[in-house]
N, C-alpha and C. Protein backbone atom coordinates (compact mmCIF):
# COMPACT_ATOMS: atom_id res chain seq x y z
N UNK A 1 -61.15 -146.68 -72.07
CA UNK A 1 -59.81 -146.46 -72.60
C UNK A 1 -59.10 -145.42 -71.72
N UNK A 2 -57.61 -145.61 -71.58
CA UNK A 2 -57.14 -145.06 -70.57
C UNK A 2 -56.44 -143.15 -71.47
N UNK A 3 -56.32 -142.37 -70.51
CA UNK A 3 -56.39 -141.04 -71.44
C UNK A 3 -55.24 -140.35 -70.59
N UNK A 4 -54.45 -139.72 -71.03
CA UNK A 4 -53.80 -138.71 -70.63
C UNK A 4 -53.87 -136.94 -70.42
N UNK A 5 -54.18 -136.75 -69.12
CA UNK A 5 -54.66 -135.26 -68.87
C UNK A 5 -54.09 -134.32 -67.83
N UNK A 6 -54.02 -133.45 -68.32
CA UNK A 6 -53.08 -132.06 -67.65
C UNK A 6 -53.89 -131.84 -66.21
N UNK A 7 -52.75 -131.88 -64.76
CA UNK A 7 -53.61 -131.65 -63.54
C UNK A 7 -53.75 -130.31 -63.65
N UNK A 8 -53.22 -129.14 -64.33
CA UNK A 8 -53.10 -128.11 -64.31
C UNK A 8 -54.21 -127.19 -65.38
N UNK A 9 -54.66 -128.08 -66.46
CA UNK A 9 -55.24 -127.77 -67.28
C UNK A 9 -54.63 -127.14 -68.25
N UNK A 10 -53.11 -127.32 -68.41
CA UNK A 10 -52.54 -127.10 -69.66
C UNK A 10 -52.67 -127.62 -70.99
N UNK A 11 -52.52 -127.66 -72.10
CA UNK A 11 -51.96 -128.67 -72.87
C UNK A 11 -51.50 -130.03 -72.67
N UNK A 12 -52.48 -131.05 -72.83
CA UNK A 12 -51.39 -132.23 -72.58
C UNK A 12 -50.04 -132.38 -73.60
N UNK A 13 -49.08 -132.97 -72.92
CA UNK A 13 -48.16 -133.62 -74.05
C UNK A 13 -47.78 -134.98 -74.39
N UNK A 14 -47.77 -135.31 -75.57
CA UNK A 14 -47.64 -136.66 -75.93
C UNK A 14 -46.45 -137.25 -75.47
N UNK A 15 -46.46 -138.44 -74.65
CA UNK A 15 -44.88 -139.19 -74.33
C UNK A 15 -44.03 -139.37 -75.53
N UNK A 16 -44.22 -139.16 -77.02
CA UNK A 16 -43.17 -138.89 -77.80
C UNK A 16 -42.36 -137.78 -78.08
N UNK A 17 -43.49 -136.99 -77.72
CA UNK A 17 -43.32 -135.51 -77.91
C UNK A 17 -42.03 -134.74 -76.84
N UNK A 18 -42.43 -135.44 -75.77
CA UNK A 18 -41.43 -135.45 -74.46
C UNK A 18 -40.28 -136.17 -74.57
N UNK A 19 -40.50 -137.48 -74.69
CA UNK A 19 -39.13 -138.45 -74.87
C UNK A 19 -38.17 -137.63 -75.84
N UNK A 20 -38.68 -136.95 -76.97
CA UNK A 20 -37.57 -136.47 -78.16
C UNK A 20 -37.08 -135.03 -77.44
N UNK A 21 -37.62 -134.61 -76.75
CA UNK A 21 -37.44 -133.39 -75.58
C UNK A 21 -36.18 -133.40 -74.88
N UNK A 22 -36.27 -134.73 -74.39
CA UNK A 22 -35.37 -135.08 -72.77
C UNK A 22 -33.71 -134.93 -74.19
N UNK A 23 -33.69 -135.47 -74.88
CA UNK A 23 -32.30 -135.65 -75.15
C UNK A 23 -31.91 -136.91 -74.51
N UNK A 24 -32.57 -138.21 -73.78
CA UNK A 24 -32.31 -138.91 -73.37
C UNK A 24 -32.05 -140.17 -74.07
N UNK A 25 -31.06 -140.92 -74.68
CA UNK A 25 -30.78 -141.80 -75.35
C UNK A 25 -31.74 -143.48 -75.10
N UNK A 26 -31.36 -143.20 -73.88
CA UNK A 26 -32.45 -144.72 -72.86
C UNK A 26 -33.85 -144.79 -73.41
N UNK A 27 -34.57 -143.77 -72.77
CA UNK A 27 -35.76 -142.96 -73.21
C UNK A 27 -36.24 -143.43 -74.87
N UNK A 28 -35.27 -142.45 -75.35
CA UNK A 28 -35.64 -143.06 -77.21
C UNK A 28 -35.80 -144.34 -77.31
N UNK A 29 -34.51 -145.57 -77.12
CA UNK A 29 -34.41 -146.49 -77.52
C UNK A 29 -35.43 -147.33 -76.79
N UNK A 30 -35.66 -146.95 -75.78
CA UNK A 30 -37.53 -147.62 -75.41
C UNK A 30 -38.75 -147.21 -76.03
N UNK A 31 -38.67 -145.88 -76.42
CA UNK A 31 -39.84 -145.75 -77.86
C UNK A 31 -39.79 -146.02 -78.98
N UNK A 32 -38.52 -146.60 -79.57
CA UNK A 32 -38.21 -147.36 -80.98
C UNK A 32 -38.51 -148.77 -80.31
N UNK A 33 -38.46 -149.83 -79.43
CA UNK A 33 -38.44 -150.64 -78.86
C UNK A 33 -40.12 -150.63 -78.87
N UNK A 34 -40.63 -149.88 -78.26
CA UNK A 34 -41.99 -149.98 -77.64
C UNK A 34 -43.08 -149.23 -78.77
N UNK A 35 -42.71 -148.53 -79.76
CA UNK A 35 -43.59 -147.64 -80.32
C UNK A 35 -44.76 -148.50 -81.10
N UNK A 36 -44.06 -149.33 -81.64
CA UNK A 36 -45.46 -150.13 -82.09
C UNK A 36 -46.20 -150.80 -81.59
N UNK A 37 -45.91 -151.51 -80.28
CA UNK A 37 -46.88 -151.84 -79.48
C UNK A 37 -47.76 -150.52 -78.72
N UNK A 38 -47.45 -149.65 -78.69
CA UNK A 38 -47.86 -148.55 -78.00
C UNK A 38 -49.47 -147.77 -78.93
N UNK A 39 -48.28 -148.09 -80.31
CA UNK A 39 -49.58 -147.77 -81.52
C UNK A 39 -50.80 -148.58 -81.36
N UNK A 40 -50.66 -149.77 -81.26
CA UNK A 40 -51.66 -150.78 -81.28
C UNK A 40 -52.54 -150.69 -79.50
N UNK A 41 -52.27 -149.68 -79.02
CA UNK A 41 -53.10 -149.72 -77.19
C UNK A 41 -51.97 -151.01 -76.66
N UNK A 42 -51.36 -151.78 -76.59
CA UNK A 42 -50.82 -152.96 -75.64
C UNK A 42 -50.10 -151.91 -74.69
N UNK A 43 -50.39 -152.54 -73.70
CA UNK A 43 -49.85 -152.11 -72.64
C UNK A 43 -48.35 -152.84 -72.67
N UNK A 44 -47.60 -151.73 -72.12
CA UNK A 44 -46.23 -151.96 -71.74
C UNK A 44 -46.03 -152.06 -70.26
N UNK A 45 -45.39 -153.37 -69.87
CA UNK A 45 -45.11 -153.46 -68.25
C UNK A 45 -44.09 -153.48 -67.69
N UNK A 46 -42.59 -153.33 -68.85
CA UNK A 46 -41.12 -153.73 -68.25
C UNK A 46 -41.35 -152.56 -66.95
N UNK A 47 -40.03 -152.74 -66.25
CA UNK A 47 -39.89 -151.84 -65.16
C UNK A 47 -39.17 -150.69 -65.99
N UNK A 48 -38.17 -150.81 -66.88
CA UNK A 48 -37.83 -149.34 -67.54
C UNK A 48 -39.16 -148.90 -68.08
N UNK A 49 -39.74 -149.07 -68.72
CA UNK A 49 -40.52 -148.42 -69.68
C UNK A 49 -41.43 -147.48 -68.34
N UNK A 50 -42.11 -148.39 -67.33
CA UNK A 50 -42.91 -147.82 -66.37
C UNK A 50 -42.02 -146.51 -65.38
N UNK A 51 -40.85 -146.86 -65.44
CA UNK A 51 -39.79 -146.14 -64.77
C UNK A 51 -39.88 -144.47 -65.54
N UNK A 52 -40.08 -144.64 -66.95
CA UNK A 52 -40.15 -143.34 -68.38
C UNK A 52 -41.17 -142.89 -67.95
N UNK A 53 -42.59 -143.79 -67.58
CA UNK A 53 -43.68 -143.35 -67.75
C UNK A 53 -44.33 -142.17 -66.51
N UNK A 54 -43.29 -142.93 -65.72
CA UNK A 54 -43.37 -141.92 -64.19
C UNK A 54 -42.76 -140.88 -64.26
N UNK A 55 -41.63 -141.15 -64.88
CA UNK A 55 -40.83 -139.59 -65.32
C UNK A 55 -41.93 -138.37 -65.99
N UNK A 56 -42.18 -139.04 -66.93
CA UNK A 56 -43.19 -138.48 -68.24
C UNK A 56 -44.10 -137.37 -67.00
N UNK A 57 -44.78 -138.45 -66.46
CA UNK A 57 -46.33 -137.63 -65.93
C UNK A 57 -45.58 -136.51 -64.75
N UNK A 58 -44.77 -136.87 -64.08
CA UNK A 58 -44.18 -135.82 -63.18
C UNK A 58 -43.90 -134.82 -63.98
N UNK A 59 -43.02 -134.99 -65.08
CA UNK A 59 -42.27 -133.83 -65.37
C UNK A 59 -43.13 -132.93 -66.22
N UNK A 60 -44.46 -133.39 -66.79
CA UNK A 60 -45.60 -132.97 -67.25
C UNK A 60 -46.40 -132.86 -66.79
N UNK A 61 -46.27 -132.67 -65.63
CA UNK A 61 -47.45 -132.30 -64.44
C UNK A 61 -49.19 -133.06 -65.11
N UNK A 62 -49.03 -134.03 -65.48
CA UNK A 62 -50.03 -135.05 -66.17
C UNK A 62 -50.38 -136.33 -65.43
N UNK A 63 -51.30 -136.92 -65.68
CA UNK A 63 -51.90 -138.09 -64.77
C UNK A 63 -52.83 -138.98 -66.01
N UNK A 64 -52.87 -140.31 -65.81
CA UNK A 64 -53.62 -141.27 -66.37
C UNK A 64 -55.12 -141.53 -65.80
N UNK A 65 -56.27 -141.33 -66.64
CA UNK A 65 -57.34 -141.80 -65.89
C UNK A 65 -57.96 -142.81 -66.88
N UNK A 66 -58.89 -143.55 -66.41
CA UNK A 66 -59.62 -144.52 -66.86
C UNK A 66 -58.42 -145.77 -66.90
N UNK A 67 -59.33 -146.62 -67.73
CA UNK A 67 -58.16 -148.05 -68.24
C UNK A 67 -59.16 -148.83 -69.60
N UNK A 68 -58.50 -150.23 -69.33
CA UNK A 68 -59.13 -150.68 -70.07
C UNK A 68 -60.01 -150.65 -70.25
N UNK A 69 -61.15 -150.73 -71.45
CA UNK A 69 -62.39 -151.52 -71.44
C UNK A 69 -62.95 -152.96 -71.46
């Protein structure tokens, strides 16, 4: 299973936790859009959503390891 972790060894933060952060309208309406598939593990592949997700880990100095099983 794929995990989200701090390169810095901070606190991770949750991509909801962030998205409600940004003040970004786009942002939200792709986690009302996407949140329940997100609940359930499905991977999300649009190009916006992956576009958030790159935002996310930069601006959270965070990285994805592992994947599926």
């Amino acid at each position: 299973m794929a995990q989200i972790v701090s390169k810095t060894g901070a606190p991770v933060v949750e991509l909801g936790t962030w998205v409600a952060s940004t003040g970004n309208p786009a942002y939200a309406a792709l986690m009302q859009e996407y949140g329940d598939a997100l609940a359930r593990g499905e991977a999300i592949t649009t190009a916006e959503f992956n576009a958030m997700a790159d935002a996310f880990l930069t601006a959270t100095n965070q990285e994805i390891i592992g994947g599926p099983m």
